[in-house]
C-alpha atoms as a PDB file:
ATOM      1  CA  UNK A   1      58.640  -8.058 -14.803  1.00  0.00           C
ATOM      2  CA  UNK A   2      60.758  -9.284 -12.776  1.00  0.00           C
ATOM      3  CA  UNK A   3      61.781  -5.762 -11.387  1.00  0.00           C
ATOM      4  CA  UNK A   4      58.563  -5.417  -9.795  1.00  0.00           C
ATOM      5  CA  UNK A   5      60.167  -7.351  -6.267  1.00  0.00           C
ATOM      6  CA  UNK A   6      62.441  -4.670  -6.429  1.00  0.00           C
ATOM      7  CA  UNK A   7      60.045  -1.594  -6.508  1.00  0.00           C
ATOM      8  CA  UNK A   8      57.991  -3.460  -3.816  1.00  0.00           C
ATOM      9  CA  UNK A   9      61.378  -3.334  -1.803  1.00  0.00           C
ATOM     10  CA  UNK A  10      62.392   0.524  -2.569  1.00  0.00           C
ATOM     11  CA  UNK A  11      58.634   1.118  -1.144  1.00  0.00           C
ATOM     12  CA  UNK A  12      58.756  -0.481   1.751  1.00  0.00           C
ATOM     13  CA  UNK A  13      62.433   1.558   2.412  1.00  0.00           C
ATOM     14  CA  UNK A  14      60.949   4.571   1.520  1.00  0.00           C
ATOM     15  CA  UNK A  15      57.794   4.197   4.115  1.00  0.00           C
ATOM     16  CA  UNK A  16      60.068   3.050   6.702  1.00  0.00           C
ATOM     17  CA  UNK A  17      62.865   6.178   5.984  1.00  0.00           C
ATOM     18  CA  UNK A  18      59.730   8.225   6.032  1.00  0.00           C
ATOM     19  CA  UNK A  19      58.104   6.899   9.755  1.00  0.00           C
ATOM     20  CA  UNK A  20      55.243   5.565   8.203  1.00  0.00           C
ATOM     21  CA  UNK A  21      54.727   2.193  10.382  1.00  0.00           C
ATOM     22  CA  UNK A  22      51.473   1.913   9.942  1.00  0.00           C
ATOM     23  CA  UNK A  23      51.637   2.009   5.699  1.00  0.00           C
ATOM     24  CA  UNK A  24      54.348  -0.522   5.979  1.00  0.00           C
ATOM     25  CA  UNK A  25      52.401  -2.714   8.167  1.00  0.00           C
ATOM     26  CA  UNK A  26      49.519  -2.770   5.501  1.00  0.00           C
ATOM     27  CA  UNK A  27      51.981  -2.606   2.900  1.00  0.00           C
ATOM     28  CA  UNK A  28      53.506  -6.157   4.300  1.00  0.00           C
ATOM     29  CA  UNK A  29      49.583  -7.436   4.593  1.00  0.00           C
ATOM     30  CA  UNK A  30      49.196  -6.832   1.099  1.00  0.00           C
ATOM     31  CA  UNK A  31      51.856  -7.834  -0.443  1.00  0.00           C
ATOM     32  CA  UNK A  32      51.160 -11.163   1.477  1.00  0.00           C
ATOM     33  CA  UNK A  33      48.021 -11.600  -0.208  1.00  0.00           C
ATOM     34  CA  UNK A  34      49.200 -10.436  -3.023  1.00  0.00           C
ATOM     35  CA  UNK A  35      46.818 -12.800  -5.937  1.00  0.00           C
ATOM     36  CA  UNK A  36      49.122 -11.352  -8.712  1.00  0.00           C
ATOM     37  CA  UNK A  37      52.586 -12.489  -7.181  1.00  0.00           C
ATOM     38  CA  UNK A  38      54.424  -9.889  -8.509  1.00  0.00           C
ATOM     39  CA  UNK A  39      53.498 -10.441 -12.248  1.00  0.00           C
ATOM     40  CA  UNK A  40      56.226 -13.717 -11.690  1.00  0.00           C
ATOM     41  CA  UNK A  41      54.790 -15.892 -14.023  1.00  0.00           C
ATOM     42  CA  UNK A  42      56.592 -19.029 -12.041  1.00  0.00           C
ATOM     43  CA  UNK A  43      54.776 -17.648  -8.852  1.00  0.00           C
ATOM     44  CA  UNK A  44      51.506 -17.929 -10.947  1.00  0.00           C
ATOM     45  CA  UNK A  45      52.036 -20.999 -12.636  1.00  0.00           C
ATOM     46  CA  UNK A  46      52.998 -22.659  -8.907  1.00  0.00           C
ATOM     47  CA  UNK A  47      49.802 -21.366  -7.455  1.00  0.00           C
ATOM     48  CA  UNK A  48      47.366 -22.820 -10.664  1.00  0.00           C
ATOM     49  CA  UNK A  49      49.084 -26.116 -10.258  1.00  0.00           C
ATOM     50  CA  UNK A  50      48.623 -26.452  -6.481  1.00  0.00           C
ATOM     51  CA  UNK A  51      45.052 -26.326  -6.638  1.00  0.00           C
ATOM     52  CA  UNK A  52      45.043 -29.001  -9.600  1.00  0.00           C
ATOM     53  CA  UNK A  53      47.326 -30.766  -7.424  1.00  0.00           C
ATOM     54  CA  UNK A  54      44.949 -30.423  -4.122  1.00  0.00           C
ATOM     55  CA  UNK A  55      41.593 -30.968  -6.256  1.00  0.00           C
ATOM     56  CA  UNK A  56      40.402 -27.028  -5.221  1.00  0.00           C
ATOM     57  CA  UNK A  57      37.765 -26.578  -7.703  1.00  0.00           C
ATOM     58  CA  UNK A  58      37.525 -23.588  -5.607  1.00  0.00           C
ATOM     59  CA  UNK A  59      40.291 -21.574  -5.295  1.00  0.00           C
ATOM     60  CA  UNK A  60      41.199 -22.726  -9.416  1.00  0.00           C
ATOM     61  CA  UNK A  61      38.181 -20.975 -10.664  1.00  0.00           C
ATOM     62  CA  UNK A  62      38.178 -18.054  -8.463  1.00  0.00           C
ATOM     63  CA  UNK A  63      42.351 -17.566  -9.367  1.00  0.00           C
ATOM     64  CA  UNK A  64      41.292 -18.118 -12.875  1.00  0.00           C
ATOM     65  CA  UNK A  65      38.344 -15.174 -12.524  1.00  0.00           C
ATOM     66  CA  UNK A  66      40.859 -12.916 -11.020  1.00  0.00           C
ATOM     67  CA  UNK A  67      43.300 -12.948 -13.871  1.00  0.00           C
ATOM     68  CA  UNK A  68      40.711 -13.572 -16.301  1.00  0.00           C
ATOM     69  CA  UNK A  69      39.456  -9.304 -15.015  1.00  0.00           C
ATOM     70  CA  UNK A  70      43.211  -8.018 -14.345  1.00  0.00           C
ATOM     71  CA  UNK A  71      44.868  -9.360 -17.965  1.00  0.00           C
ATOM     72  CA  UNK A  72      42.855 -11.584 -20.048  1.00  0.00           C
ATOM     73  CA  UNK A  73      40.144  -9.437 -20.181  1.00  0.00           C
ATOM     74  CA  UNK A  74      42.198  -6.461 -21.851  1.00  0.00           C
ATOM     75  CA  UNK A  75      43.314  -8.416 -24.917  1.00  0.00           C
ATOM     76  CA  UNK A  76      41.802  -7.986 -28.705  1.00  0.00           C
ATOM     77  CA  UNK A  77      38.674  -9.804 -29.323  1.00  0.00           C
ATOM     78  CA  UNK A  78      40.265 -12.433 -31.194  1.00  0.00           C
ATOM     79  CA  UNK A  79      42.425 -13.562 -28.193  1.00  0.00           C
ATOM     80  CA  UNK A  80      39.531 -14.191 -26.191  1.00  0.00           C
ATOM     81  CA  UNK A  81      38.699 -18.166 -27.796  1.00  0.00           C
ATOM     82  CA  UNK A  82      42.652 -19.158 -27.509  1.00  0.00           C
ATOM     83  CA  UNK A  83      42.678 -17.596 -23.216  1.00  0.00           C
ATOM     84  CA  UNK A  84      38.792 -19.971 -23.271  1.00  0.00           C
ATOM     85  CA  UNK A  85      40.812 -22.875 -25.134  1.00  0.00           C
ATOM     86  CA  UNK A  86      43.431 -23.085 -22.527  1.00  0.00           C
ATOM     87  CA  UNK A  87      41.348 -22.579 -19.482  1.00  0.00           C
ATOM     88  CA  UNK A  88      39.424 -25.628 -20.379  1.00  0.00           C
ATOM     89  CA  UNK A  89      42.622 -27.522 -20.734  1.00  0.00           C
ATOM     90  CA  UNK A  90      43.188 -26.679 -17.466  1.00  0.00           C
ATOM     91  CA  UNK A  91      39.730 -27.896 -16.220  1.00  0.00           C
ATOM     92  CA  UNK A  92      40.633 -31.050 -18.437  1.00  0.00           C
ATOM     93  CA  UNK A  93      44.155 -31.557 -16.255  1.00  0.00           C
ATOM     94  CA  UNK A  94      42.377 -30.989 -12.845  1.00  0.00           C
ATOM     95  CA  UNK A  95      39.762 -33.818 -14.240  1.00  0.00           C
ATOM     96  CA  UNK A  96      42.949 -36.090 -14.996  1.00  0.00           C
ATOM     97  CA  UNK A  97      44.830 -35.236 -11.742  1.00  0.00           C
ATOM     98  CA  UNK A  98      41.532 -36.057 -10.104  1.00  0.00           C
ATOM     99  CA  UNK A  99      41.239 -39.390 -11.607  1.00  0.00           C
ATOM    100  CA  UNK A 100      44.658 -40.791 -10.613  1.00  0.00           C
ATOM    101  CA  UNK A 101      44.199 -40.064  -7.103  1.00  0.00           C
ATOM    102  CA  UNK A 102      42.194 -42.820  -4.666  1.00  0.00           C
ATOM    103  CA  UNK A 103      39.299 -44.516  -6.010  1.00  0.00           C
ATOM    104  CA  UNK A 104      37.151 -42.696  -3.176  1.00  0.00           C
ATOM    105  CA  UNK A 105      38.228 -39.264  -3.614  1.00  0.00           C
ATOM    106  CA  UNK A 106      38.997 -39.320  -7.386  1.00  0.00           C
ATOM    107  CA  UNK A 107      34.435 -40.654  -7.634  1.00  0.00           C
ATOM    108  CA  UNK A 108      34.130 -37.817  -5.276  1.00  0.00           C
ATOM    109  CA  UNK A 109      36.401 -34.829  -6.593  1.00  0.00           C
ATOM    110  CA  UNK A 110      35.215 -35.694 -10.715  1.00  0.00           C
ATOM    111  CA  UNK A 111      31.223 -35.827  -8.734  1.00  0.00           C
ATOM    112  CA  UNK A 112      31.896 -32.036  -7.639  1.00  0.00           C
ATOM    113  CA  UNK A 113      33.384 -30.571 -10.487  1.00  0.00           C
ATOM    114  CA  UNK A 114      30.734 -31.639 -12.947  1.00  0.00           C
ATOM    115  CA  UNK A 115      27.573 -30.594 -10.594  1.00  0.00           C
ATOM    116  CA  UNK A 116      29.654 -27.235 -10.541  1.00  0.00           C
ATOM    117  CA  UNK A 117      30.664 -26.671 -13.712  1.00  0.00           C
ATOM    118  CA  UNK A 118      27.200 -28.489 -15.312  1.00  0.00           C
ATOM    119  CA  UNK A 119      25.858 -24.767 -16.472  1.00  0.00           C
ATOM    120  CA  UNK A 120      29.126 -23.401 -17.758  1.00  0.00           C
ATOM    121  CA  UNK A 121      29.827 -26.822 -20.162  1.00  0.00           C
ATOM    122  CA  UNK A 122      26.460 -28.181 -20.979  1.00  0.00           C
ATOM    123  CA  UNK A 123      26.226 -27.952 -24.605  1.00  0.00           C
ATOM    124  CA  UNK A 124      29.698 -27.775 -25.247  1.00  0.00           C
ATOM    125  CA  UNK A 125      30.620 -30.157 -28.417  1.00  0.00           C
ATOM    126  CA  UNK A 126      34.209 -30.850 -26.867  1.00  0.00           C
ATOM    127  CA  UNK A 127      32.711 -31.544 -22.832  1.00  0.00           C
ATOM    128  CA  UNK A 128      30.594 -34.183 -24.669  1.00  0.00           C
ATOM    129  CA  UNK A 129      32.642 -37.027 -23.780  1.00  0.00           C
ATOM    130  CA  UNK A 130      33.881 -35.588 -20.616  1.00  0.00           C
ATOM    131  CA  UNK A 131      30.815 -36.273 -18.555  1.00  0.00           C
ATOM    132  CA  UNK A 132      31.717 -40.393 -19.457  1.00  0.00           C
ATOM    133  CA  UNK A 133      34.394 -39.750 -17.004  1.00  0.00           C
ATOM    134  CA  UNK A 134      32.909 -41.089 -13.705  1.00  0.00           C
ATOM    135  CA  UNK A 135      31.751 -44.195 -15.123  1.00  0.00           C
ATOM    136  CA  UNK A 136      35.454 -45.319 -17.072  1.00  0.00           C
ATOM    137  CA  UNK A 137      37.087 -47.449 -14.881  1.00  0.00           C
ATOM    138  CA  UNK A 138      40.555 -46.819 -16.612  1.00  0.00           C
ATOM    139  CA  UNK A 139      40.247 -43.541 -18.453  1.00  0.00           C
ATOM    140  CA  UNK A 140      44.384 -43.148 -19.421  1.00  0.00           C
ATOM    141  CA  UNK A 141      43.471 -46.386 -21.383  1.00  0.00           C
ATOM    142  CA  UNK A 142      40.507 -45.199 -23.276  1.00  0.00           C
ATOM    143  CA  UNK A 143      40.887 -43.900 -26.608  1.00  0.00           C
ATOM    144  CA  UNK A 144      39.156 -40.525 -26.011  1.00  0.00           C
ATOM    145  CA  UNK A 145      40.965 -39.624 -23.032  1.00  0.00           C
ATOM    146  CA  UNK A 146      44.896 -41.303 -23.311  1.00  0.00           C
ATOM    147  CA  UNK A 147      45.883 -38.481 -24.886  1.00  0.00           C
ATOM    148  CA  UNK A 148      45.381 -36.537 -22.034  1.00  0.00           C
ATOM    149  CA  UNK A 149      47.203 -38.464 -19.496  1.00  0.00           C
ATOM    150  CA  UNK A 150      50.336 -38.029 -21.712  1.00  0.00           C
ATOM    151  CA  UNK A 151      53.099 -35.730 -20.358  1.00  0.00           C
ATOM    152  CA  UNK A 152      53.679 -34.368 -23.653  1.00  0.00           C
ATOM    153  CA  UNK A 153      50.088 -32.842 -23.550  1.00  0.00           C
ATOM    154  CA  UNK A 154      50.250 -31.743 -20.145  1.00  0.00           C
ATOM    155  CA  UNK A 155      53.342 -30.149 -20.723  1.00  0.00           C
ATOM    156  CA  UNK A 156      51.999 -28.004 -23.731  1.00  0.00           C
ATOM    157  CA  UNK A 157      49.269 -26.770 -21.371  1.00  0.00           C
ATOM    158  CA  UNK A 158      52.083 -24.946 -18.725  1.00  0.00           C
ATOM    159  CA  UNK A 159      54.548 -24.185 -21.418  1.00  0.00           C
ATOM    160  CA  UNK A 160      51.091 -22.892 -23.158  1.00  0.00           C
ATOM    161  CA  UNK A 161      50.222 -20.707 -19.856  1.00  0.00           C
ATOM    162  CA  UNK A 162      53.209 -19.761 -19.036  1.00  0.00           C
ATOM    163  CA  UNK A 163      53.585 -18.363 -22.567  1.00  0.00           C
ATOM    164  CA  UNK A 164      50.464 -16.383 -22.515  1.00  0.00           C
ATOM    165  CA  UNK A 165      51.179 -14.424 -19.279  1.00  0.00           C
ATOM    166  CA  UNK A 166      54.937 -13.866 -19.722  1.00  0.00           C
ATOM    167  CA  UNK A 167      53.513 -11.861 -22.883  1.00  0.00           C
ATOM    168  CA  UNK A 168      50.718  -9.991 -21.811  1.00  0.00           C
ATOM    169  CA  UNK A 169      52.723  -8.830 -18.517  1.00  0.00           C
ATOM    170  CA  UNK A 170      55.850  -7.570 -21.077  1.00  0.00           C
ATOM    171  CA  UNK A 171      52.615  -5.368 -22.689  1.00  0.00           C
ATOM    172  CA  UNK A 172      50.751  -4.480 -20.130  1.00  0.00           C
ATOM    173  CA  UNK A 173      51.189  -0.659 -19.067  1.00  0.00           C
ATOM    174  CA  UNK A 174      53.350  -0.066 -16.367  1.00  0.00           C
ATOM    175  CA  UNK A 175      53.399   2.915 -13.789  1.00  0.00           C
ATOM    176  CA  UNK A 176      56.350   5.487 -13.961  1.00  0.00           C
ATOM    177  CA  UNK A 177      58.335   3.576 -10.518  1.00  0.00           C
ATOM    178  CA  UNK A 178      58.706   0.589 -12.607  1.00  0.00           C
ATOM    179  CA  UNK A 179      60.426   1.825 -15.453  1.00  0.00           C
ATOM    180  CA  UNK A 180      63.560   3.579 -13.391  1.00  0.00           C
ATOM    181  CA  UNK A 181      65.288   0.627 -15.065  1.00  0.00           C
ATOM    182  CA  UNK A 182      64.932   1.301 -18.743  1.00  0.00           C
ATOM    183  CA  UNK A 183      65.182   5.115 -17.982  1.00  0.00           C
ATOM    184  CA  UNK A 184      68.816   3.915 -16.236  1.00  0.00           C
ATOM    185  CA  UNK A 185      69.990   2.038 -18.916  1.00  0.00           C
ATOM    186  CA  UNK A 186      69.198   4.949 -21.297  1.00  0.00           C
ATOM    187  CA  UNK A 187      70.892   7.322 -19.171  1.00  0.00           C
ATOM    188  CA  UNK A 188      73.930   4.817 -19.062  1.00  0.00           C
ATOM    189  CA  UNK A 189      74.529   4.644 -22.817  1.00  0.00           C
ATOM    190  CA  UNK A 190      73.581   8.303 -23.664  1.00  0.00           C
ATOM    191  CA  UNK A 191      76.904   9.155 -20.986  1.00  0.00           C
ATOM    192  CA  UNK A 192      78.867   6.270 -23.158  1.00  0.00           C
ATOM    193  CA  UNK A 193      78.160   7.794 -26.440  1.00  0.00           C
ATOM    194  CA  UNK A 194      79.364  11.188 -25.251  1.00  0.00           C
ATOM    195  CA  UNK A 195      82.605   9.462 -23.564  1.00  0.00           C
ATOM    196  CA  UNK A 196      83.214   8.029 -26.973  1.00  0.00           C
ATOM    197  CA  UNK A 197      82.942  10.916 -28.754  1.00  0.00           C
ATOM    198  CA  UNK A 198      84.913  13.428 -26.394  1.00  0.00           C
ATOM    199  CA  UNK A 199      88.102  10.474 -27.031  1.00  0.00           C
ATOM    200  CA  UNK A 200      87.451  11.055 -30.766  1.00  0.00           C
ATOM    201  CA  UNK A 201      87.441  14.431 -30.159  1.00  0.00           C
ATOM    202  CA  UNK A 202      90.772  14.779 -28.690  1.00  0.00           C
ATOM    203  CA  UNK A 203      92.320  12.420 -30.593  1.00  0.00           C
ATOM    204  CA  UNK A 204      91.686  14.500 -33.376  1.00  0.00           C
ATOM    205  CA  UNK A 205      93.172  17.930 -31.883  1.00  0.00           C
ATOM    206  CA  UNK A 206      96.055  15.871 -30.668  1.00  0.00           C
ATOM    207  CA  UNK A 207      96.631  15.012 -34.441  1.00  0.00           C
ATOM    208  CA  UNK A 208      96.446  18.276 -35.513  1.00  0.00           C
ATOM    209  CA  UNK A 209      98.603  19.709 -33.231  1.00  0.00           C
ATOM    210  CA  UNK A 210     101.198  16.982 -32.690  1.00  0.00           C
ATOM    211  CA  UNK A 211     104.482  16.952 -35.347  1.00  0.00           C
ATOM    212  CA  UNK A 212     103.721  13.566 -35.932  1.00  0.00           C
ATOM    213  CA  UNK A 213      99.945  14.242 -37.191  1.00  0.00           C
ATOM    214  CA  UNK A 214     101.540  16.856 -39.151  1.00  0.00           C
ATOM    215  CA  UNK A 215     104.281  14.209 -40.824  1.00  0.00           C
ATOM    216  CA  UNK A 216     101.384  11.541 -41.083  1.00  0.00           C
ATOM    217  CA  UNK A 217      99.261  14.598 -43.754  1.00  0.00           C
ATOM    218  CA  UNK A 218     102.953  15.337 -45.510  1.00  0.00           C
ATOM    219  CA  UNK A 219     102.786  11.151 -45.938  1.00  0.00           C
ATOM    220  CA  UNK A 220      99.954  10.916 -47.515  1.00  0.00           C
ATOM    221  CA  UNK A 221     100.526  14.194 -49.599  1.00  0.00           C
ATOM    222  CA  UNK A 222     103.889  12.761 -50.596  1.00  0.00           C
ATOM    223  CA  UNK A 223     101.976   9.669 -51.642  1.00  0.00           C
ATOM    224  CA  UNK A 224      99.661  11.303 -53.794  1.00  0.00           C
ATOM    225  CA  UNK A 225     102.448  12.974 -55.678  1.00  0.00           C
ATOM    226  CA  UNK A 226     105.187  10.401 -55.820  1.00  0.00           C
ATOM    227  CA  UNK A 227     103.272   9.483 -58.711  1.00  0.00           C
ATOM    228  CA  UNK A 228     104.175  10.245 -62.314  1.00  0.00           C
ATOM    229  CA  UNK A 229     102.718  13.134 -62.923  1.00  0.00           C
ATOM    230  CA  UNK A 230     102.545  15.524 -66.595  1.00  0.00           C
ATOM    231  CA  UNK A 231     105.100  18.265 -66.810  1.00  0.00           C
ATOM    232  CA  UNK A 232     102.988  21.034 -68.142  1.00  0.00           C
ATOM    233  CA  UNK A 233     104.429  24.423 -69.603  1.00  0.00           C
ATOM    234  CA  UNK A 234     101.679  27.074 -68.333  1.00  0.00           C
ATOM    235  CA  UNK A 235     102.938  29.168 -71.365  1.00  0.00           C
ATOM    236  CA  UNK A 236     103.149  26.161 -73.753  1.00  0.00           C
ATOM    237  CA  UNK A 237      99.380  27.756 -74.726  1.00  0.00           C
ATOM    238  CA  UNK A 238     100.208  30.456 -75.816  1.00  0.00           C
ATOM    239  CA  UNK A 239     100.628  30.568 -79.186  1.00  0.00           C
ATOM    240  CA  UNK A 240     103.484  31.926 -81.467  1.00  0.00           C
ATOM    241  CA  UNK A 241     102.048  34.290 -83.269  1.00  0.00           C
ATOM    242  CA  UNK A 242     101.359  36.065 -80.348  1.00  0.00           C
ATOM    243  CA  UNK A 243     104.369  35.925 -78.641  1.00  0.00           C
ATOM    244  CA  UNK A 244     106.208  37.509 -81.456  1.00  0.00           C
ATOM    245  CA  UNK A 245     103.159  40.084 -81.899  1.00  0.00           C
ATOM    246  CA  UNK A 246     104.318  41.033 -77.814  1.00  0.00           C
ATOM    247  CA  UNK A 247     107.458  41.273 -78.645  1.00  0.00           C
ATOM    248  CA  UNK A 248     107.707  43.834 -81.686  1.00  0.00           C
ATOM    249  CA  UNK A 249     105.241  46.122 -79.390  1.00  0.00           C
ATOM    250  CA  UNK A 250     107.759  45.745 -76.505  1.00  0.00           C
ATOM    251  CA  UNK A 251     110.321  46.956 -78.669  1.00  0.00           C
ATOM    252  CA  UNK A 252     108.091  49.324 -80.206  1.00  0.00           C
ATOM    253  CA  UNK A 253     107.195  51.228 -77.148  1.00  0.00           C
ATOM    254  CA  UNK A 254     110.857  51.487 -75.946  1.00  0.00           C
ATOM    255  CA  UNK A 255     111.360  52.931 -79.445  1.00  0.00           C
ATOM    256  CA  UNK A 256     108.189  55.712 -78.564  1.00  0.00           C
ATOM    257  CA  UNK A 257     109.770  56.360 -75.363  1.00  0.00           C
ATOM    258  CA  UNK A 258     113.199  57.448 -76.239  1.00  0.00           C
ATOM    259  CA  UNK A 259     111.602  59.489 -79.035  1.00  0.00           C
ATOM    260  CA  UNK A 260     109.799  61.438 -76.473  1.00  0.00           C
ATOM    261  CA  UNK A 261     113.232  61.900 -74.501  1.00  0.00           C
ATOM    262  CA  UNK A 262     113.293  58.730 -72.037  1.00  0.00           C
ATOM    263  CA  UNK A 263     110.465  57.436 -69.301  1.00  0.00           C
ATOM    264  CA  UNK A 264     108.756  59.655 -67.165  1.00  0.00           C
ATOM    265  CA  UNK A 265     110.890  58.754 -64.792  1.00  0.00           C
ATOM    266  CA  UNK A 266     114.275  59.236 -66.550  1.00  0.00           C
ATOM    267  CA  UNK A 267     112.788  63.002 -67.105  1.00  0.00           C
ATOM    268  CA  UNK A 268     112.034  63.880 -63.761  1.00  0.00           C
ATOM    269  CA  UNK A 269     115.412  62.703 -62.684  1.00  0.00           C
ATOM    270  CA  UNK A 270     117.560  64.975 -65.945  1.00  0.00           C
ATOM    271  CA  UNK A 271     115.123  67.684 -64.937  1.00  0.00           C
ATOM    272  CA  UNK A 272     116.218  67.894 -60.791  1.00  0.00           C
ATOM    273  CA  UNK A 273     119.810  67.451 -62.251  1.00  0.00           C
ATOM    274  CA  UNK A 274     119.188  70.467 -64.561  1.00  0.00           C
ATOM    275  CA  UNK A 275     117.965  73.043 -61.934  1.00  0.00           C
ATOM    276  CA  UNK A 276     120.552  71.780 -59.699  1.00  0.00           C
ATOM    277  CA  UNK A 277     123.415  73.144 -62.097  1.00  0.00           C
END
């Protein structure tokens, strides 16, 4: 969603074209304190890591609440254990951070997490070990918690995050401003499909109207009948029989006619000739 910074920008323009100092000044204050970043994922990721980073129990469980009600709240039941899975790995790399910082402040920070977050993981099967913590002098060394201070493992957890959000903010809903660019994009190949097919279009009646379409069609006719090709006798069907049959009435009707003194016509002509005289 990276389009969003965009949008924010066409906004601010617009309340600016429009006068409107005031909205733009609370405009600016909000987008300041803006908890959701702009739906960037990297802006997200870089504010969950600074409070690992920092030790703010804090501010990591209250950023966690807020997306926890804006996205993570909206998905199927049966994404709701895998978005708990991996917000206990995070609670698992703050504990780690924690522990490689100064011996003071790591006894102190590890102190304050667990007599906060005592009523949420009591019980818990996989927190059972966890509360050991305070009293392992070096826990990247113990068997139950090396494989946490691996890189490979802390790795999976961001690639893991970053995962998770990049797809829920490509489904989440998204107002009518922010989807000027798809709309654009449509627009842009509907005017390329009509461009091609206006060229196709006029190729065509050039063809048909140029000599040289009109030789290319004689081509291809003269291909399909340079071929050898059956000389057939239309009258080859007909059979003898009746051929001679035509023939003796032919000759039998001239034989009628000059009985009854010539054609029609030959009488008309012998009787103008006879009232002439």
């Amino acid at each position: 969603m990276a389009h969003i910074q965009f949008v924010d920008e066409l906004v601010r323009e617009y309340l600016l074209f429009r006068g409107f100092t005031a909205s733009v000044k609370a405009f600016d204050s909000d987008l300041k304190a803006d908890k959701d970043k702009g739906f960037r994922v990297d802006k997200i990721i870089e504010q969950i890591s600074h409070c690992i980073n920092v030790s703010d129990l804090n501010g990591l469980k209250e950023y966690w609440s807020h997306l926890d009600g804006l996205v993570f709240s909206k998905l199927e039941i049966h994404m709701q254990p895998a978005v708990r899975k991996l917000e206990y790995s995070l609670y698992k790399l703050y504990l780690v951070t924690a522990s490689q910082s100064g011996s003071g402040a790591r006894n102190e920070k590890i102190a304050e997490f667990f007599s906060k977050m005592l009523p949420e993981l009591q019980g818990q099967s996989e927190w059972r070990e966890w509360f050991m913590l305070p009293y392992i002098q070096k826990p990247e060394e113990n068997q139950s918690f090396s494989l946490y201070f691996t890189r490979a493992w802390q790795d999976t957890v961001w690639v893991s995050l970053h995962n998770l959000l990049a797809t829920v903010f490509q489904c989440m809903p998204q107002p009518t401003l922010t989807s000027y660019e798809s709309d654009a994009a449509l627009v842009k190949r509907l005017q390329d499909e009509v461009a091609t097919l206006r060229g196709k279009f006029a190729q065509q009646s050039t063809e048909k109207t140029s000599p040289i379409g009109h030789q290319s069609r004689l081509s291809q006719y003269s291909e399909r009948l340079s071929g050898p090709l059956p000389l057939v006798d239309d009258f080859c069907a007909i059979p003898s029989e009746q051929l001679d049959s035509g023939i003796r009435e032919a000759k039998g009707l001239r034989g009628l006619l000059r009985q009854m003194g010539g054609s029609p016509v030959m009488g008309r002509k012998s009787g103008r000739s006879q009232s002439q005289n």
